[in-house]
Protein backbone atom coordinates (compact mmCIF):
# COMPACT_ATOMS: atom_id res chain seq x y z
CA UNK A 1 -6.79 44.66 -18.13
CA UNK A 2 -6.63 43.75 -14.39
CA UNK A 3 -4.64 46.71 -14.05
CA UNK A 4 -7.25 49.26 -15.52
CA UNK A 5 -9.82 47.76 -13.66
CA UNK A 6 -7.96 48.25 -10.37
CA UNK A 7 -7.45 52.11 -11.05
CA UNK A 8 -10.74 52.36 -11.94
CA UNK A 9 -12.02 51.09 -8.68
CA UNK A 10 -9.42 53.13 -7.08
CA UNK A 11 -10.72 56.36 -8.79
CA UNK A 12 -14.45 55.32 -7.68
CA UNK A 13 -13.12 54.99 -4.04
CA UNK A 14 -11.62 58.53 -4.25
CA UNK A 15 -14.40 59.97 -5.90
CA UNK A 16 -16.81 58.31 -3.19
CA UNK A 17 -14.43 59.44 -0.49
CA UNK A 18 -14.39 62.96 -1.31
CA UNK A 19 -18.48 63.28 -1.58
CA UNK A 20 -18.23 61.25 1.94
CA UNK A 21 -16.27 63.72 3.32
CA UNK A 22 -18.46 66.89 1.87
CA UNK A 23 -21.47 65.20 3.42
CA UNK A 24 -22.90 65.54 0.29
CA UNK A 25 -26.05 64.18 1.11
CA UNK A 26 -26.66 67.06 3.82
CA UNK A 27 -25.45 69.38 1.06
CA UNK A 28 -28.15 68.16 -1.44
CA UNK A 29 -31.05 68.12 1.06
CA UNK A 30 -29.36 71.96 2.23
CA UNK A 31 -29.59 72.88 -2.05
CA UNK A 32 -33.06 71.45 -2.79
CA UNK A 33 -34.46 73.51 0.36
CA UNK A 34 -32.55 76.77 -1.02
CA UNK A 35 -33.93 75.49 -4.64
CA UNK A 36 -37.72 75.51 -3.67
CA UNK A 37 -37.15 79.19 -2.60
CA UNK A 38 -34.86 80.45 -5.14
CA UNK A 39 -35.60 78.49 -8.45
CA UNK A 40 -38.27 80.92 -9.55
CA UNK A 41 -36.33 84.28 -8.53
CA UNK A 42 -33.12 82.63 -10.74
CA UNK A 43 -35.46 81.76 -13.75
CA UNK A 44 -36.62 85.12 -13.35
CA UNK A 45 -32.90 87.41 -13.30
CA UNK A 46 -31.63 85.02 -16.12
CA UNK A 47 -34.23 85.37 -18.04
CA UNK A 48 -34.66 88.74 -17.55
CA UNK A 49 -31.04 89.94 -17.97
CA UNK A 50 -30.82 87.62 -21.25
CA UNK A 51 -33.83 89.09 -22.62
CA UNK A 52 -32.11 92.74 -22.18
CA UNK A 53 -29.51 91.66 -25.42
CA UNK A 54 -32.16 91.40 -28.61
CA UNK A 55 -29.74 89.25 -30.57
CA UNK A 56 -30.30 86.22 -27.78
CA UNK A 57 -34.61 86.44 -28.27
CA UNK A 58 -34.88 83.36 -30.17
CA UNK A 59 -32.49 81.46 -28.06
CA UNK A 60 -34.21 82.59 -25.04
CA UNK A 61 -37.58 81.47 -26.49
CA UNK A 62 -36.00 77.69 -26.99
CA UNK A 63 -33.97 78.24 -23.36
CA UNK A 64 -37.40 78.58 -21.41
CA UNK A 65 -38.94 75.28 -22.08
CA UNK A 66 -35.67 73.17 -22.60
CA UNK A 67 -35.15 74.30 -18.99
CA UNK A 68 -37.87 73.42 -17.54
CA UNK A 69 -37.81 69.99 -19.23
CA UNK A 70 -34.69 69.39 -18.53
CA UNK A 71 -34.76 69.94 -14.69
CA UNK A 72 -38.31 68.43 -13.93
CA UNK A 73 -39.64 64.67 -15.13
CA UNK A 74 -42.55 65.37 -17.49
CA UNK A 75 -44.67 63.65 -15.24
CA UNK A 76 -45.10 66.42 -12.82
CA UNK A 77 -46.81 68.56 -15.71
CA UNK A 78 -48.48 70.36 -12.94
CA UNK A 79 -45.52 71.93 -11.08
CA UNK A 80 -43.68 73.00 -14.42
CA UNK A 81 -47.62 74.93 -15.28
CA UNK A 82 -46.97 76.56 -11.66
CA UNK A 83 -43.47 77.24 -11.88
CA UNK A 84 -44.01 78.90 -15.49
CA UNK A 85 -47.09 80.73 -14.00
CA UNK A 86 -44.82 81.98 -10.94
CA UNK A 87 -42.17 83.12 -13.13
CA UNK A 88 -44.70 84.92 -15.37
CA UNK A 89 -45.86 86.64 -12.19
CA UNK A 90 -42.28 87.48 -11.09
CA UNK A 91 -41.45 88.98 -13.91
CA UNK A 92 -43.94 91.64 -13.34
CA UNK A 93 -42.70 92.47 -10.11
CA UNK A 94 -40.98 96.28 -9.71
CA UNK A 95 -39.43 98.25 -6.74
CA UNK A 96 -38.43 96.46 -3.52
CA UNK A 97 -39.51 93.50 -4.88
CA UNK A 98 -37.21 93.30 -7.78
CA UNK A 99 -34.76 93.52 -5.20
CA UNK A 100 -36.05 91.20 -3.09
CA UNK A 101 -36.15 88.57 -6.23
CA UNK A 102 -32.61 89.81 -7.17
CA UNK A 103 -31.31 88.61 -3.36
CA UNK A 104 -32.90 85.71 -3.46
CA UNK A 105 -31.72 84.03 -6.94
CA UNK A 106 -27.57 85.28 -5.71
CA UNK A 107 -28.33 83.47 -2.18
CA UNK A 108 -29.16 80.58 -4.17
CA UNK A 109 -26.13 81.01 -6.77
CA UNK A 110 -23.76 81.55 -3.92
CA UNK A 111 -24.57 78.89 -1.78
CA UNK A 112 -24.29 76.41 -5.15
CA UNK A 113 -20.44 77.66 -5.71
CA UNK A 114 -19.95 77.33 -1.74
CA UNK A 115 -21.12 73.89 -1.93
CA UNK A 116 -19.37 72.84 -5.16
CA UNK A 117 -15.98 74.42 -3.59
CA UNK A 118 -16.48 72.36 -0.59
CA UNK A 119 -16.33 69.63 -2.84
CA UNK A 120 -13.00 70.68 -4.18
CA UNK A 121 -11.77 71.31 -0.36
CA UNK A 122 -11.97 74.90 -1.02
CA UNK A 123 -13.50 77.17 2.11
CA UNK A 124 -12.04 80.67 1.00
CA UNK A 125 -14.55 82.55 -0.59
CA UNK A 126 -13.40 84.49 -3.89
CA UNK A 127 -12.82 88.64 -3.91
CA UNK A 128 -15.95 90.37 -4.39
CA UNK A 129 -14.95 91.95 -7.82
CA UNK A 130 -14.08 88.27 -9.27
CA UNK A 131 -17.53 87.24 -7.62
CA UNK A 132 -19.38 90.12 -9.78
CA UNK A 133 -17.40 88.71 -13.14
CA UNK A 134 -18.42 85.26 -11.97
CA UNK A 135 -22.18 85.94 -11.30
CA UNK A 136 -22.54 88.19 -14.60
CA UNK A 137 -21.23 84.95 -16.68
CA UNK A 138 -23.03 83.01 -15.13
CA UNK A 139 -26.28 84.89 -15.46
CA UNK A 140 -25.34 85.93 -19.38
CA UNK A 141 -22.93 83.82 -20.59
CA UNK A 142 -24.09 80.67 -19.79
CA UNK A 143 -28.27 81.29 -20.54
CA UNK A 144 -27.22 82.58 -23.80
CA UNK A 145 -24.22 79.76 -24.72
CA UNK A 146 -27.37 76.89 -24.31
CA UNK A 147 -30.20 78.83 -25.24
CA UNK A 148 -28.65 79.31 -28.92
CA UNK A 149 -27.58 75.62 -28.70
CA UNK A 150 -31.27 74.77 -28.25
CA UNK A 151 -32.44 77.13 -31.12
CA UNK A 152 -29.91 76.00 -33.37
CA UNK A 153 -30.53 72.18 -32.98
CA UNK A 154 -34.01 72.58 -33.14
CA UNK A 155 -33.77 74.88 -36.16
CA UNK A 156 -31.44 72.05 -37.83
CA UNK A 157 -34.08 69.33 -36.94
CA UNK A 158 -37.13 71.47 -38.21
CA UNK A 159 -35.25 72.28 -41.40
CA UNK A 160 -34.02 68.33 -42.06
CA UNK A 161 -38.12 67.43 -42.00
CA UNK A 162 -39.05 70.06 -43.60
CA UNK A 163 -36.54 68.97 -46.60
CA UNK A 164 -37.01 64.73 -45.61
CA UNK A 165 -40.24 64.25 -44.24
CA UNK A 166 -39.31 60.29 -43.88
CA UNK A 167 -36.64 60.95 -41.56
CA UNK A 168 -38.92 62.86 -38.97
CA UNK A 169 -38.66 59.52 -36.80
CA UNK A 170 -35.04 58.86 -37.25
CA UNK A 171 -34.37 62.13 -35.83
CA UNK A 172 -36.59 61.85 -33.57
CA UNK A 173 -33.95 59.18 -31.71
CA UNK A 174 -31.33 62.25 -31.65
CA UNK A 175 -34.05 63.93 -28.89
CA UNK A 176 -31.93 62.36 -25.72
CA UNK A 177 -28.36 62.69 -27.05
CA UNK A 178 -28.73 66.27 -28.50
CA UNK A 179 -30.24 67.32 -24.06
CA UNK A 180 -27.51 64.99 -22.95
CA UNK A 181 -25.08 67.17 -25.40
CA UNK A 182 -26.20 70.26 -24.14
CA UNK A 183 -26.53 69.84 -20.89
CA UNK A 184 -22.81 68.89 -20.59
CA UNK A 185 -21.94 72.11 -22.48
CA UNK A 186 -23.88 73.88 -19.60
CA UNK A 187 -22.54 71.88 -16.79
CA UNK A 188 -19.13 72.19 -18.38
CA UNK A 189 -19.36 75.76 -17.89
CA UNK A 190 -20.14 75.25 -14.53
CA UNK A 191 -17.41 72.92 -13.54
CA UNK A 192 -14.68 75.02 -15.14
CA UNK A 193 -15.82 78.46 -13.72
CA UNK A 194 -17.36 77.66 -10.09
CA UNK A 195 -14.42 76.59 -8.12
CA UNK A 196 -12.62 79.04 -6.74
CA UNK A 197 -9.32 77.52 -8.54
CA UNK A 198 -7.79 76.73 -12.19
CA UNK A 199 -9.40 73.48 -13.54
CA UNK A 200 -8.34 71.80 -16.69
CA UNK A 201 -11.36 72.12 -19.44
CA UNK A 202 -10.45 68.22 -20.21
CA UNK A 203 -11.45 66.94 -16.64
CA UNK A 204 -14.85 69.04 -16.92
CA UNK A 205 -16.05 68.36 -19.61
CA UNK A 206 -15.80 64.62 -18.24
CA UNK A 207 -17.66 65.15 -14.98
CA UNK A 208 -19.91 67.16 -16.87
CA UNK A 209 -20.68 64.51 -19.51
CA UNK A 210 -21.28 61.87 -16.45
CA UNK A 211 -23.76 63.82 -14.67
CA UNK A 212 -25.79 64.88 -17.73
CA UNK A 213 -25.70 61.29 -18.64
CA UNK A 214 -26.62 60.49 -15.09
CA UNK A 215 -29.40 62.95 -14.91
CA UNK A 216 -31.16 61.46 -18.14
CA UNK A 217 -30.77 57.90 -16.96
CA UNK A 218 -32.32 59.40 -13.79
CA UNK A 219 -35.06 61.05 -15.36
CA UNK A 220 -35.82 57.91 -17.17
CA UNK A 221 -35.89 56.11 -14.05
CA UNK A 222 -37.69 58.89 -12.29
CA UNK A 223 -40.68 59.02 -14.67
CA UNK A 224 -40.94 54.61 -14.82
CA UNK A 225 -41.48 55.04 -11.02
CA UNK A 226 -44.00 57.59 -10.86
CA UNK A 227 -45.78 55.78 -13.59
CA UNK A 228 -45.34 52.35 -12.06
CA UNK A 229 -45.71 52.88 -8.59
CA UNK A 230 -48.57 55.57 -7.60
CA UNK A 231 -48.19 55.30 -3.97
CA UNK A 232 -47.13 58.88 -3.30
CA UNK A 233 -50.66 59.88 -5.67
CA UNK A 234 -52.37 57.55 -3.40
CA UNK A 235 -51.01 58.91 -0.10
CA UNK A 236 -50.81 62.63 -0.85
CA UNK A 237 -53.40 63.12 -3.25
CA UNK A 238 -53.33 66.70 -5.61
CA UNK A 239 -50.43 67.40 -3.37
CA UNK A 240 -48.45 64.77 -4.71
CA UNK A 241 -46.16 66.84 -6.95
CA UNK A 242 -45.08 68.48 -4.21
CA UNK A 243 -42.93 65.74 -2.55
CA UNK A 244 -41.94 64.37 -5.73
CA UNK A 245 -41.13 67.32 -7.16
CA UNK A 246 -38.43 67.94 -4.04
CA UNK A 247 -37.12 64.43 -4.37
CA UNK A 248 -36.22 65.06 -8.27
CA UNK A 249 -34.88 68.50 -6.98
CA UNK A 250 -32.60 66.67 -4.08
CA UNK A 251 -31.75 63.62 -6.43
CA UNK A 252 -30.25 66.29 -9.04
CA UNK A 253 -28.13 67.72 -6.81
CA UNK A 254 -26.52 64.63 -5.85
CA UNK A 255 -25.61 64.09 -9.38
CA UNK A 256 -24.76 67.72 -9.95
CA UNK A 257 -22.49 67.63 -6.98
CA UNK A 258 -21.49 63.76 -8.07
CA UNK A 259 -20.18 65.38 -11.70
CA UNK A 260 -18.35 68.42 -9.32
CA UNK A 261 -16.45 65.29 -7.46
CA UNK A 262 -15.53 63.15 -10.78
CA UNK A 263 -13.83 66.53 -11.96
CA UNK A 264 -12.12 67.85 -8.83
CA UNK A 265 -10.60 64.23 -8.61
CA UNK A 266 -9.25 64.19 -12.26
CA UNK A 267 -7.97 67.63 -11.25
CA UNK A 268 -6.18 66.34 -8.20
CA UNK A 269 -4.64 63.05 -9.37
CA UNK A 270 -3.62 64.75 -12.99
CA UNK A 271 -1.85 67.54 -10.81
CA UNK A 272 -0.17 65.02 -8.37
CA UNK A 273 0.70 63.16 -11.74
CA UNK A 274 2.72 65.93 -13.10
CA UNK A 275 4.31 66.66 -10.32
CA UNK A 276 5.55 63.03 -10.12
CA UNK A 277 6.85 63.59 -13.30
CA UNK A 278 8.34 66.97 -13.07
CA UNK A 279 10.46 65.33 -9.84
CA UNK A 280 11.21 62.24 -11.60
């Protein structure tokens, strides 16, 4: 038992060590800035290029909210009104500013898979063409793979109360696990097909279960503190969503980046471990 509990320590310490050395605290604050800027623009191009395949519509109609549930406490009911207004807005745009909105969402997308490189110790950037293949999954491929996750779960819950109308509050329990669920698959996705090298499916889906499990523990303890200590409402006033609203944004990308570490460490030690036992 000792022994288990010593590599686990050990694999905290690397894990710690590598997110030390990324400054990832500098690369959070850098991501949260970028995110302000570019979170309605990449709504917007996701959205938009989903919504160009028919057979994704009712997926996309579960995707929207899920999203913006996901990433933002439900306290701050006022900046997911705005940022659903401003996306509404965007999506209107034409001409230049298409383009403009277009540029904005890939700076944001590209400094995310610099960042989660960095993590990995990776600073070469990938070919342009296996960029292109990288971006297009990510803008089709992933959207589509959750959105019709969300439908289908929520279609499966509707239709299990429709048919048991006594086991509306039982299911009601399988709310957290079934986000937790799919954000791993999402984040999985993410981890396997952002660094700019092979990584075994096995280690992330691991670091991809931790951080969603992180980021709903956080959320918890996000909204408990907003409710339970008002001092930023007292301080800031109607502004107050603002501040809080770039705190959740900085505290996800520690645990975003946190997941990248847990799986580029399972990488590393399962590689040196097979090469240990290729030489032995």
């Amino acid at each position: 038992m000792w022994a288990h509990i010593g590599r686990g320590g050990l694999f905290v310490f690397w894990v710690l060590r590598r997110l030390r050395s990324a400054s990832v605290g500098r690369m959070a604050a850098s991501l949260a800035f970028t995110t302000l800027l570019g979170i309605v623009p990449l709504f917007t191009v996701a959205l938009a290029v989903v919504a160009r395949f028919p057979v994704f519509d009712r997926g996309l109609d579960a995707l929207e909210p899920f999203l913006v549930k996901f990433l933002l406490p439900d306290s701050s009911s006022a900046v997911r009104h705005y940022l659903a207004e401003f996306t509404t807005k965007a999506a209107g745009v034409q001409g230049i500013g298409t383009v403009f909105l277009i540029i904005t969402a890939l700076l944001l997308v590209a400094q995310m898979e610099r960042e989660i490189n960095a993590i990995w110790g990776i600073y070469e950037a990938r070919s342009l063409p296996r960029r292109i293949v990288m971006y297009a999954l990510g803008f089709v491929a992933v959207p589509a793979m959750v959105g019709g996750a969300v439908y289908l779960t929520s279609w499966a819950i509707e239709q299990s109360i429709a048919a048991v109308p006594s086991v509306s509050q039982a299911l009601s329990l399988l709310v957290q696990p079934v986000e937790i669920a799919i954000a791993t698959l999402a984040l999985t996705m993410l981890y396997k097909l952002v660094p700019a090298r092979r990584v075994p499916m096995r280690d992330a889906l691991i670091g991809a279960l931790l951080a969603a499990t992180v980021f709903e523990l956080a959320k918890l303890g996000f909204k408990f503190y907003i409710r339970q200590v008002p001092t930023y409402r007292v301080v800031y006033g109607a502004l107050a969503a603002l501040p809080l609203f770039l705190i959740w944004i900085y505290v996800s990308w520690i645990i975003l980046l946190l997941g990248a570490a847990v799986t580029a460490t399972l990488a590393e030690r399962g590689g040196k471990a097979r090469k240990r036992r290729r030489h032995a």
